[in-house]
Every structure is written in structure tokens, then in C-alpha cells.
Protein backbone atom coordinates (compact mmCIF):
# COMPACT_ATOMS: atom_id res chain seq x y z
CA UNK A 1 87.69 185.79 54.20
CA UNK A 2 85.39 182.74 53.83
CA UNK A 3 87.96 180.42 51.12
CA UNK A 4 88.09 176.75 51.27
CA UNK A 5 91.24 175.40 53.25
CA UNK A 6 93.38 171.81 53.44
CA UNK A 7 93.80 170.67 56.57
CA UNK A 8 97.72 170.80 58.02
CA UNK A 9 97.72 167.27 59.49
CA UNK A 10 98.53 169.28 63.28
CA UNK A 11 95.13 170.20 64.67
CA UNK A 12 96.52 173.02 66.61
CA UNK A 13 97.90 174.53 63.60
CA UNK A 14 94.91 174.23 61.60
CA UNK A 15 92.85 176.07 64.65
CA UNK A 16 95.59 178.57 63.95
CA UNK A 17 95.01 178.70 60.19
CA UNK A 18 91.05 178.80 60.50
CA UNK A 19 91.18 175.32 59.07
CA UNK A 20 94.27 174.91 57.27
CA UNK A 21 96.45 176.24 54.54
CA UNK A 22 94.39 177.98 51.79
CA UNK A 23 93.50 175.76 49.06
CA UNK A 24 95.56 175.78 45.81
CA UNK A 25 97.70 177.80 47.02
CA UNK A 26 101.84 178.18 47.61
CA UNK A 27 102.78 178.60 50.87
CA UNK A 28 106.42 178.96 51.97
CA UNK A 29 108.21 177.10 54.84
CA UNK A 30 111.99 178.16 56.17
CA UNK A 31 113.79 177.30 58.73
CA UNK A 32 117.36 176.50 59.08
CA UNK A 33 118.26 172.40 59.65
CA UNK A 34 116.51 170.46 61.87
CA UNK A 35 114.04 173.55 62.59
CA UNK A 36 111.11 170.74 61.68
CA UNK A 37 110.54 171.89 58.05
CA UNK A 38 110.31 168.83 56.40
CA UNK A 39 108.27 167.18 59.69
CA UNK A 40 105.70 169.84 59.41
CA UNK A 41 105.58 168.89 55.49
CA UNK A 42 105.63 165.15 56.37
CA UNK A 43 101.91 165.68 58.53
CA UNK A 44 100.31 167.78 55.69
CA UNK A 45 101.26 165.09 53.09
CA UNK A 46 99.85 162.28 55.37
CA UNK A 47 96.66 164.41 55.98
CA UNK A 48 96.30 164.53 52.48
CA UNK A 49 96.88 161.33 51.21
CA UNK A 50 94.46 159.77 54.63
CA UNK A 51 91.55 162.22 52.96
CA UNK A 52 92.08 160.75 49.67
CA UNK A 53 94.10 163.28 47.67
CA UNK A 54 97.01 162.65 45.08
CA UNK A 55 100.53 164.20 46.32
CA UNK A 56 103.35 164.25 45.03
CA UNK A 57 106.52 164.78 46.88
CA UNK A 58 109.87 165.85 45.14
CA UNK A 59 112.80 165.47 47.18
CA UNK A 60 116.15 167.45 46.31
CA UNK A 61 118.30 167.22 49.45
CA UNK A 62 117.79 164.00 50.41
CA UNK A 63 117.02 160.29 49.46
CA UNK A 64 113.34 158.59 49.43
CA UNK A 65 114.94 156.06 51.90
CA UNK A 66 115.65 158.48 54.43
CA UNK A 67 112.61 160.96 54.36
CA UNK A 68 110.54 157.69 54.65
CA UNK A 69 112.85 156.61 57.69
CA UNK A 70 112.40 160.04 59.30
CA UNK A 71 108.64 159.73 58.77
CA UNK A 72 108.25 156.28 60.60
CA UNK A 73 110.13 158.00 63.80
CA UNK A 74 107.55 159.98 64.13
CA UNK A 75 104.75 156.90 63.64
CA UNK A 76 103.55 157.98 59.79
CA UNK A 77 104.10 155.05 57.65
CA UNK A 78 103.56 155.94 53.99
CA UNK A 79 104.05 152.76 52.16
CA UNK A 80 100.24 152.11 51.78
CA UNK A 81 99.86 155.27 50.51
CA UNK A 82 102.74 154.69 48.03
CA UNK A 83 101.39 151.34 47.01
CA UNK A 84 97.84 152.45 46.27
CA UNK A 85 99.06 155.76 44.16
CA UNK A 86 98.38 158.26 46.28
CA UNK A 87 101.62 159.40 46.80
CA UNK A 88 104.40 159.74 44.46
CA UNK A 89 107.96 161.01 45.32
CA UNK A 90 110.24 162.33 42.76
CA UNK A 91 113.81 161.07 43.16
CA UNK A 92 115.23 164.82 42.03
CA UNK A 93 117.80 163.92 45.24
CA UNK A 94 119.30 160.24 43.42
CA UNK A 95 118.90 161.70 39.59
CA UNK A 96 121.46 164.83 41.09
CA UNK A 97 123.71 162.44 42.90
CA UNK A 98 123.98 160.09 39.50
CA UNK A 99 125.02 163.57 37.51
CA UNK A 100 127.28 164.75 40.01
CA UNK A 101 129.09 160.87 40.06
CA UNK A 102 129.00 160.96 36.34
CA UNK A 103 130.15 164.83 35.68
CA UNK A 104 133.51 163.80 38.09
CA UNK A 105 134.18 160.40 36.24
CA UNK A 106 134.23 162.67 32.74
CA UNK A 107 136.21 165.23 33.91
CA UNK A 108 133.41 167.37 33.06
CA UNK A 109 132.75 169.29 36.25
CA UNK A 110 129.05 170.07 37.74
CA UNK A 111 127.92 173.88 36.00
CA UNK A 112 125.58 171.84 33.50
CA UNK A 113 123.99 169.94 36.85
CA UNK A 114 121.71 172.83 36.79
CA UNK A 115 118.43 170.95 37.08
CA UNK A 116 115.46 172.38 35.07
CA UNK A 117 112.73 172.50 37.92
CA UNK A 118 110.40 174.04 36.00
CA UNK A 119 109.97 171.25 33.37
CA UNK A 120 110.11 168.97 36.36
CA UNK A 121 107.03 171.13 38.02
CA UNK A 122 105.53 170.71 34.17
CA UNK A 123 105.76 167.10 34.35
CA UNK A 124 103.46 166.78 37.59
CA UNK A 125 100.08 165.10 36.66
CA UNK A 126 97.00 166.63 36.07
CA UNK A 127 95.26 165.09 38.76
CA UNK A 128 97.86 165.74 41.45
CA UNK A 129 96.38 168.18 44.21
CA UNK A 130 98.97 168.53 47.08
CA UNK A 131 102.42 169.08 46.14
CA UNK A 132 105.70 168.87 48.76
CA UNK A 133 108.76 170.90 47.30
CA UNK A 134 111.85 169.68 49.55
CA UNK A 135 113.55 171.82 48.89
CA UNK A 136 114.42 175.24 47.00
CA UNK A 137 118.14 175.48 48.44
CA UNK A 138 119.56 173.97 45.23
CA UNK A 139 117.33 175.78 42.98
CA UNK A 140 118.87 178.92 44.79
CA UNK A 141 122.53 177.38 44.80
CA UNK A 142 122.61 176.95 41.05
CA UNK A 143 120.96 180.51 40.39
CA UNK A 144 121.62 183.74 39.93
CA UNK A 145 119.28 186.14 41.78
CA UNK A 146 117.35 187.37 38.40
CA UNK A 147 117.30 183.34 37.33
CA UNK A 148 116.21 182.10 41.04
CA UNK A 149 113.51 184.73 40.57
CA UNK A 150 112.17 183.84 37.09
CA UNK A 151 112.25 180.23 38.03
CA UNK A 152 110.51 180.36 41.29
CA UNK A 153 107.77 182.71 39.26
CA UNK A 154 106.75 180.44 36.77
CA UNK A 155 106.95 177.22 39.14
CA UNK A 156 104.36 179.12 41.26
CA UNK A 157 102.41 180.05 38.31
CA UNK A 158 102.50 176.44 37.05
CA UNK A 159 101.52 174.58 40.23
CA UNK A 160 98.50 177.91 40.86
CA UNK A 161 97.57 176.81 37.46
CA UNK A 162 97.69 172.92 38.09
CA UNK A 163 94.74 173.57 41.20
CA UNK A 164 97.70 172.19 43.50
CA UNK A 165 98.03 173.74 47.32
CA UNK A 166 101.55 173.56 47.57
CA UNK A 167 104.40 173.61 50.18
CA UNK A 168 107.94 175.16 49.18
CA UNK A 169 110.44 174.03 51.75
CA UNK A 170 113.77 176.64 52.27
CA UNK A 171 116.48 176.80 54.14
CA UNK A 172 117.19 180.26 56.50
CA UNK A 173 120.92 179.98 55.25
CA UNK A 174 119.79 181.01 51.29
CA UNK A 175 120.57 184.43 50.45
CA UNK A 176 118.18 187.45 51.68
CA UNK A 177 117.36 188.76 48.74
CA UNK A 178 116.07 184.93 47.51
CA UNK A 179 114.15 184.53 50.61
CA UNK A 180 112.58 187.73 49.81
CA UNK A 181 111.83 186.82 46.79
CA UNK A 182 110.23 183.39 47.88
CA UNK A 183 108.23 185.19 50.56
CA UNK A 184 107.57 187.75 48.18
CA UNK A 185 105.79 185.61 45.70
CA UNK A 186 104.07 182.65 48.35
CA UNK A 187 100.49 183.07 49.33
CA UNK A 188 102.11 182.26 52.81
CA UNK A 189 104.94 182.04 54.91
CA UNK A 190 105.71 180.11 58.09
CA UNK A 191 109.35 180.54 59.89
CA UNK A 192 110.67 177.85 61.53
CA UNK A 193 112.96 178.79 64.50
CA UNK A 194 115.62 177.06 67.15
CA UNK A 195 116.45 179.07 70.16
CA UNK A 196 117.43 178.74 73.62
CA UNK A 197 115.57 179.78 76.52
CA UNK A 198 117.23 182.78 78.57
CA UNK A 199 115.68 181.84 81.80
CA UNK A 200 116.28 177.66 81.70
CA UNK A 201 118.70 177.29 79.22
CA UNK A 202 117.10 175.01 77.47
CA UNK A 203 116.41 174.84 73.80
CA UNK A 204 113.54 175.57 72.24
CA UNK A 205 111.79 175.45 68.83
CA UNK A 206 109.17 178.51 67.70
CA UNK A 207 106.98 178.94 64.61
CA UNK A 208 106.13 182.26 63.59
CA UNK A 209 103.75 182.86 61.23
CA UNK A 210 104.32 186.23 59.19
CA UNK A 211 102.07 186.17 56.45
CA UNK A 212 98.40 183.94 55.29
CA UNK A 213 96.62 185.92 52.85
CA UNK A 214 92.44 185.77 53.46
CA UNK A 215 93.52 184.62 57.32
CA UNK A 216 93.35 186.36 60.57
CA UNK A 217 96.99 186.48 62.13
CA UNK A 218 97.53 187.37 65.73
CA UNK A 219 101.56 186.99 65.38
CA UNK A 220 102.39 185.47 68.07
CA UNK A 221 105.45 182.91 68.14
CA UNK A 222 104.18 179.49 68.69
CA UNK A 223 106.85 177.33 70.99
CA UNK A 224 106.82 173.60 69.21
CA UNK A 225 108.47 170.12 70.38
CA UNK A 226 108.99 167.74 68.04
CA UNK A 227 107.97 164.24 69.68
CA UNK A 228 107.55 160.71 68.53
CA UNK A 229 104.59 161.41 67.38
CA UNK A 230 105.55 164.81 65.40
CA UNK A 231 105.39 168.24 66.15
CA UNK A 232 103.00 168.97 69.20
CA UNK A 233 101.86 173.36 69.24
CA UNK A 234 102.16 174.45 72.90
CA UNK A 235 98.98 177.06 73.00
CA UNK A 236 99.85 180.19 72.62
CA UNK A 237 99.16 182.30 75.79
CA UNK A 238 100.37 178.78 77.71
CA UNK A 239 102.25 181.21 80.31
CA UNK A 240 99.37 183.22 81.06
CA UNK A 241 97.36 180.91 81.70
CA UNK A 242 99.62 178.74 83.84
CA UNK A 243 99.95 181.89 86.00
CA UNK A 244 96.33 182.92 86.32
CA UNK A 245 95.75 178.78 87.33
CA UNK A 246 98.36 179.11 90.05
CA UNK A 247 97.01 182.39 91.27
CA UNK A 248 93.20 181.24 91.05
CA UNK A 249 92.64 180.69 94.84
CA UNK A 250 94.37 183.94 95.76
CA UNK A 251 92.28 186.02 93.27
């Protein structure tokens, strides 16, 4: 189908995507640690704010100090896009770590840390467009199946409603049934993977790409590296055509 897309920020993947993820929509990324989830996040948010869109980023596992750290190793410095507003990061990550510091000083332990998402999701401004959600693993930690559910609903609601193409970030180690649920309710899913080669032994990073509504999908796993200048898509039928290119003179 012929819908409007926002570019990925990896030109391979957006050759993939027929131009990108779908606009104003949720798409889910999962992958276990160090898989390249929030990497692949870092690009699109770059992308965006290069082309002149409002993000927002809201961090839950991790400091602004560090994501921005991590983003410079792979050459993507943000600061001038934080310093002319057109990316903001919610510090969900430091406002958690105060509670949890407080909650042990009172004695009072850490069941009310529960942190209500959705009115942070509410708070977003209007005229935000791209939103980076990294990541669901505590929504799902503090939450009951039926509650992880109902939350993750009306956060996708509320962003759909907002106009905002949105990525949820999730770790493989959540529950099934949760990750169902996320993939359930996305308008996409992309699955980060680490693996090791049976023939070389070497490690080896794939992307697999289950579900894009309105997209043509070939599902194939796409091999990845992660470089110093971000992730880099090996093509997809790279073996075949290495073979056909040695076997060229003989054929």
C-alpha cells in the first residue's frame, strides 16, 4: 500500500521498509542486551531531528549521560539538536533512581515506584512527531499481565492519537505472553538477534523483520555489524551473490 513513511536513519533498512517506518505509527523493537536496540533507535531519532522534526526521547533504563555517550561512539552528536529544541529526553531513568534512593532511606520499600507511563505519554507535547520509548522492561517488571496490557493499550492509543510514529524498545528476556502482547498491538515489529556462526565461529548479529503492516516483507534475516559509524545491513542474498561472482568465469 501507497502510505507516507519516516525515514529509519540506515538507508539499507529504509530500501527494506519501502522508505521507512510507516508514519504515525508504533512499531516494536526487541532484542535482548546489546542486540543494537537502542543504536537502531539512536539513527531514526537523528534522521528525524536532521529533517526538522520534534522528538522526544524517554529513557527508563539508563541515564541521558550515557545514551548520549553511546551515541557519540558511533559519530551522532545530539547536543545541537538538544540546544535548538528539537529533541527532548525525559529523565524517567534519574526520576526512578531518586524514588528508589528515597523509598530505602524511609524504610518504605519500592511497590509504590510503579511509574504512571501513561500520564507520562499524556504529558508529551502536541507538536512532538517522533517519539523513542527506551524501554518497556520496567513497565512490564512492575505489571501484572492484565495491567502491562491495559497500559501498553492506551499508551499506543495516546501516541496514534498524538500523530507521533513511534518506537517501543523491549527486551527478549520480558515474559512471552507481554511480548505477545506488545507485538500484538504494534503496527510493526523488528527482532533483534546475537548468534554465532556454525561454520566460523564467529558471532554474529541478525534482524528479522516479522511483521510491517501496508509493507511488502520477504522475511529474510538480515546479518548486521554494528561499527563506528552504527549499524551497517549486509544485503540480503550477500552469499549468493558472492558465489555466482566467484563462479562468473566458469559459467
Amino acid at each position: 500500500m501507497n502510505i507516507n513513511r519516516v525515514p529509519t536513519g540506515i538507508k539499507e533498512l529504509d530500501g527494506i521498509l519501502e522508505g521507512g517506518y510507516p508514519l504515525q505509527q508504533g512499531i516494536l523493537i526487541s532484542g535482548p542486551p546489546g542486540s543494537g536496540k537502542t543504536i537502531l533507535a539512536t539513527h531514526f531519532l537523528y534522521k528525524s531531528c536532521k529533517d526538522g522534526k520534534k522528538c522526544m526521547l524517554m529513557l527508563t533504563h539508563v541515564n541521558v549521560e550515557s545514551f548520549l555517550e553511546q551515541a557519540l561512539s558511533i559519530g551522532i552528536d545530539f547536543q545541537a539538536c538538544i540546544d535548538k529544541g528539537s529533541l527532548f529526553i525525559k529523565k524517567a531513568f534519574e526520576t526512578r533512581t531518586n524514588k528508589i534512593y528515597n523509598a530505602a532511606r524511609h524504610g518504605t520499600g519500592i511497590g509504590f515506584l510503579e511509574k504512571d507511563c501513561v500520564q507520562n505519554v499524556q504529558d508529551i507535547p502536541d507538536d512532538v512527531e517522533i517519539v523513542v520509548i527506551d524501554n518497556l522492561d520496567m513497565l512490564s517488571l512492575y505489571h501484572s499481565t492484565e495491567e502491562f496490557a491495559d497500559k501498553f493499550f492506551t499508551i499506543n492509543d495516546i501516541l496514534f492519537a498524538k500523530k507521533c510514529t513511534t518506537l517501543f524498545l523491549i527486551g527478549h528476556e520480558e515474559s512471552r505472553v507481554k511480548h505477545a502482547i506488545a507485538q500484538h498491538t504494534s503496527f510493526g515489529n523488528i527482532e533483534l538477534f546475537m548468534d554465532r556462526d556454525p561454520i566460523t565461529g564467529k558471532g554474529m548479529r541478525q534482524m528479522y523483520i516479522p511483521k510491517m503492516r501496508c509493507t511488502y516483507l520477504s522475511l529474510e534475516p538480515l546479518n548486521f555489524k554494528i561499527t563506528h559509524e552504527g549499524i551497517k545491513i549486509e544485503k540480503i542474498f550477500q552469499r549468493d551473490e558472492m558465489i555466482k561472482g566467484a563462479l562468473g568465469p566458469l559459467l
